[in-house]
C-alpha atoms as a PDB file:
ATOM      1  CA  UNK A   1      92.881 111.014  92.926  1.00  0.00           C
ATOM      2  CA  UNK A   2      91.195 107.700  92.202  1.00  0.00           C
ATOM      3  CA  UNK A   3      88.514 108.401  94.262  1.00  0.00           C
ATOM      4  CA  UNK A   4      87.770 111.408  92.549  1.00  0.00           C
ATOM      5  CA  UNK A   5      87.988 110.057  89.217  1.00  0.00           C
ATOM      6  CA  UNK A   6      86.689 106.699  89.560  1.00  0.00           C
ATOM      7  CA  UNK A   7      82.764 107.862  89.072  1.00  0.00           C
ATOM      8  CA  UNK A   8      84.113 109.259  85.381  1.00  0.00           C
ATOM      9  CA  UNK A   9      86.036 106.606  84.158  1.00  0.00           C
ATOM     10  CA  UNK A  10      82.989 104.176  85.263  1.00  0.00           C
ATOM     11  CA  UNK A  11      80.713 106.447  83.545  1.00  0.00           C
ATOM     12  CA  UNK A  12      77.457 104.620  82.852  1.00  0.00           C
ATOM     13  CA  UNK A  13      78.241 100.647  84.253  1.00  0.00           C
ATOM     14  CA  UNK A  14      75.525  97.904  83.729  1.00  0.00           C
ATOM     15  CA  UNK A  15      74.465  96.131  86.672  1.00  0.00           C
ATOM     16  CA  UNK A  16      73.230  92.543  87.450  1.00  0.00           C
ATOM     17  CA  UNK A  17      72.061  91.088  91.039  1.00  0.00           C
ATOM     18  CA  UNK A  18      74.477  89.898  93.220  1.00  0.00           C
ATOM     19  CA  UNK A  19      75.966  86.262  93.693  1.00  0.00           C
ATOM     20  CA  UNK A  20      75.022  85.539  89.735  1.00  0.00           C
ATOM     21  CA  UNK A  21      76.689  82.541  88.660  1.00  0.00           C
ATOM     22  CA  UNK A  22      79.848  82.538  87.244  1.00  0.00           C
ATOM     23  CA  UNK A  23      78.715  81.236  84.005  1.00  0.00           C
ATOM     24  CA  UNK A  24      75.853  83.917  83.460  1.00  0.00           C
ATOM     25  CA  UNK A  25      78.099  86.622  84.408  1.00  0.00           C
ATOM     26  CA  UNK A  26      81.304  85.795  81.984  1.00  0.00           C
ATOM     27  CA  UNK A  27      77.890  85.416  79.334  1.00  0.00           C
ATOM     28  CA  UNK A  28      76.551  89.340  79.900  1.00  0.00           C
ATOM     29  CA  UNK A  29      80.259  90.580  80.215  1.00  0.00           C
ATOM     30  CA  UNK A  30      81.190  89.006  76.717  1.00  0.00           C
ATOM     31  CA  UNK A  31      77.881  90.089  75.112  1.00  0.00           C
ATOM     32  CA  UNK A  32      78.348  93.547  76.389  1.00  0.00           C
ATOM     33  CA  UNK A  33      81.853  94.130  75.092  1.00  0.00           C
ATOM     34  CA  UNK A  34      80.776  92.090  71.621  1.00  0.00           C
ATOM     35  CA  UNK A  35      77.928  94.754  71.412  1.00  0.00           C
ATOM     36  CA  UNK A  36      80.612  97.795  71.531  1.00  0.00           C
ATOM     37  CA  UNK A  37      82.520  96.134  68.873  1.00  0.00           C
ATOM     38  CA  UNK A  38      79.769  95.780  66.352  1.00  0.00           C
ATOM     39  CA  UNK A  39      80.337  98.319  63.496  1.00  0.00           C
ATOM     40  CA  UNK A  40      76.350  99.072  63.210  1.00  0.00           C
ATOM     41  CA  UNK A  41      76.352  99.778  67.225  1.00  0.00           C
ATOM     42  CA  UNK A  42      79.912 101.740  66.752  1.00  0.00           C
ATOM     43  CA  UNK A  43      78.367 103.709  63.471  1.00  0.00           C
ATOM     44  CA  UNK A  44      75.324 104.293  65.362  1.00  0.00           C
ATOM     45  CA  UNK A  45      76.729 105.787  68.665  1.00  0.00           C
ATOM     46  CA  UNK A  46      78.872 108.325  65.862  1.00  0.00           C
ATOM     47  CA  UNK A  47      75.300 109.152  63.932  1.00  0.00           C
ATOM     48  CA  UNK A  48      74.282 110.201  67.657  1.00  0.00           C
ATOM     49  CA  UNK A  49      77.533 112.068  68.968  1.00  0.00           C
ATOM     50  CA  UNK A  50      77.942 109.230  71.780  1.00  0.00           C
ATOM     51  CA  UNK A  51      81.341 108.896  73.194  1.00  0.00           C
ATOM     52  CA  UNK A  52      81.674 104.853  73.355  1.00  0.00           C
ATOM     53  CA  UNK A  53      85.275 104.528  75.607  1.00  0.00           C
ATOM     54  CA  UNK A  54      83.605 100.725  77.271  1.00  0.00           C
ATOM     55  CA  UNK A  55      85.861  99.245  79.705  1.00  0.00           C
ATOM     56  CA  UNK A  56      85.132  95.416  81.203  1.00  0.00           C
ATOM     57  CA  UNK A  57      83.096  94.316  83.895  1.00  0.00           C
ATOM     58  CA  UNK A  58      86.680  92.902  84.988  1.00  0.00           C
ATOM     59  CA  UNK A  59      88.129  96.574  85.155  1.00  0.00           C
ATOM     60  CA  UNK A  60      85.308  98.137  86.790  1.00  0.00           C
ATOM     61  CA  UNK A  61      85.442  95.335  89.920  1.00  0.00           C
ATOM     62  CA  UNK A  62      88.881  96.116  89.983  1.00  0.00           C
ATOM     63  CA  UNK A  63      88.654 100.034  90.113  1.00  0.00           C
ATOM     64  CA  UNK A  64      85.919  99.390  93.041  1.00  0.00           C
ATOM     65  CA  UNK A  65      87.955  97.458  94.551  1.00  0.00           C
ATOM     66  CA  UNK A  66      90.643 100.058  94.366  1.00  0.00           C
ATOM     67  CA  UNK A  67      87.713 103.085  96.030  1.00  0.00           C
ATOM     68  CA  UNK A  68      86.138 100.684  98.211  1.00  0.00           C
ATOM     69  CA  UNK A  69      89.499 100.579  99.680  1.00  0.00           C
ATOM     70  CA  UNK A  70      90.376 104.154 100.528  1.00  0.00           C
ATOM     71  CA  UNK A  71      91.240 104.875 103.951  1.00  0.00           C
ATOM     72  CA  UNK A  72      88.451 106.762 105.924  1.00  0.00           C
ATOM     73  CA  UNK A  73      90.885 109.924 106.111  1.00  0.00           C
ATOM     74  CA  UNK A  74      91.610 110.340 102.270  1.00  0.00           C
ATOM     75  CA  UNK A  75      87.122 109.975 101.441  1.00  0.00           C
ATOM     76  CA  UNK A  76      86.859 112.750 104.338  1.00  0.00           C
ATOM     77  CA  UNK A  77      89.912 115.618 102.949  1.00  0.00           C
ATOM     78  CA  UNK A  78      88.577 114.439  99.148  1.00  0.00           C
ATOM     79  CA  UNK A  79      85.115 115.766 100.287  1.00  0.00           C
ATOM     80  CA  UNK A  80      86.949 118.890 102.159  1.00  0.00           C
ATOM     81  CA  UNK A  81      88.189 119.623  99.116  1.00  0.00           C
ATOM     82  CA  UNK A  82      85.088 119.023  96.986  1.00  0.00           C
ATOM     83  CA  UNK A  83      83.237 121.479  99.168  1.00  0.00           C
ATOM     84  CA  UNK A  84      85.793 124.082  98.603  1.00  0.00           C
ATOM     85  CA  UNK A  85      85.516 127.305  96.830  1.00  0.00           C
ATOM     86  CA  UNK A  86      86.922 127.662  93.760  1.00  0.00           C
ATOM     87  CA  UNK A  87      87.302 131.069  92.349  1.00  0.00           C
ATOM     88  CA  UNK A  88      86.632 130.463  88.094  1.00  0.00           C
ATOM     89  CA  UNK A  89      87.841 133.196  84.989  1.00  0.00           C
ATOM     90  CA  UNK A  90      84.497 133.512  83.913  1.00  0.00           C
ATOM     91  CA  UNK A  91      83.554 136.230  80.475  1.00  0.00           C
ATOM     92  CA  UNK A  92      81.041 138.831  81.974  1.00  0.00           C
ATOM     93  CA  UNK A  93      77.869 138.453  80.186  1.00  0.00           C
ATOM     94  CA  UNK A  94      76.726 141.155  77.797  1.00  0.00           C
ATOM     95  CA  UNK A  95      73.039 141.804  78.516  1.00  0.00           C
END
């Protein structure tokens, strides 16, 4: 189900170039998470109905980590299934 999931609970990430040092990358990771602690960026995602849920640069190499991992035969029955019909309860529309 990770696999499935994993493009939600990433939802937006912020990317840098590969192979950045150490040093620079600990710098964005710490500014980023600082930024979605500041009460005027946490009042202002509220003002603009923004869900803010961040989760660390740490946790999202992880969770890769976790999909790039998948065995060839889970990614191929997960995209079975995605492909599959599935009847909905849908309201008829009143025209």
């Amino acid at each position: 189900m990770e696999f499935f999931f994993a493009r939600q609970e990433m939802s937006r990430p912020l990317l840098t170039t590969p192979n950045v040092n150490a040093e620079r990358l600990d710098a964005l990771r710490n500014a980023f998470m600082a930024t979605t602690r500041d009460p005027e960026f946490v009042e202002a995602t509220k003002e603009q109905d923004v869900e803010l849920d961040p989760i660390s640069g740490v946790e999202i190499d992880s969770l890769l980590k976790r999909v790039f991992a998948t065995p060839r035969e889970v990614i191929e029955r997960a995209t079975q299934l995605s492909k599959a019909y599935v009847p909905t309860q849908q309201a008829p529309v009143n025209k």
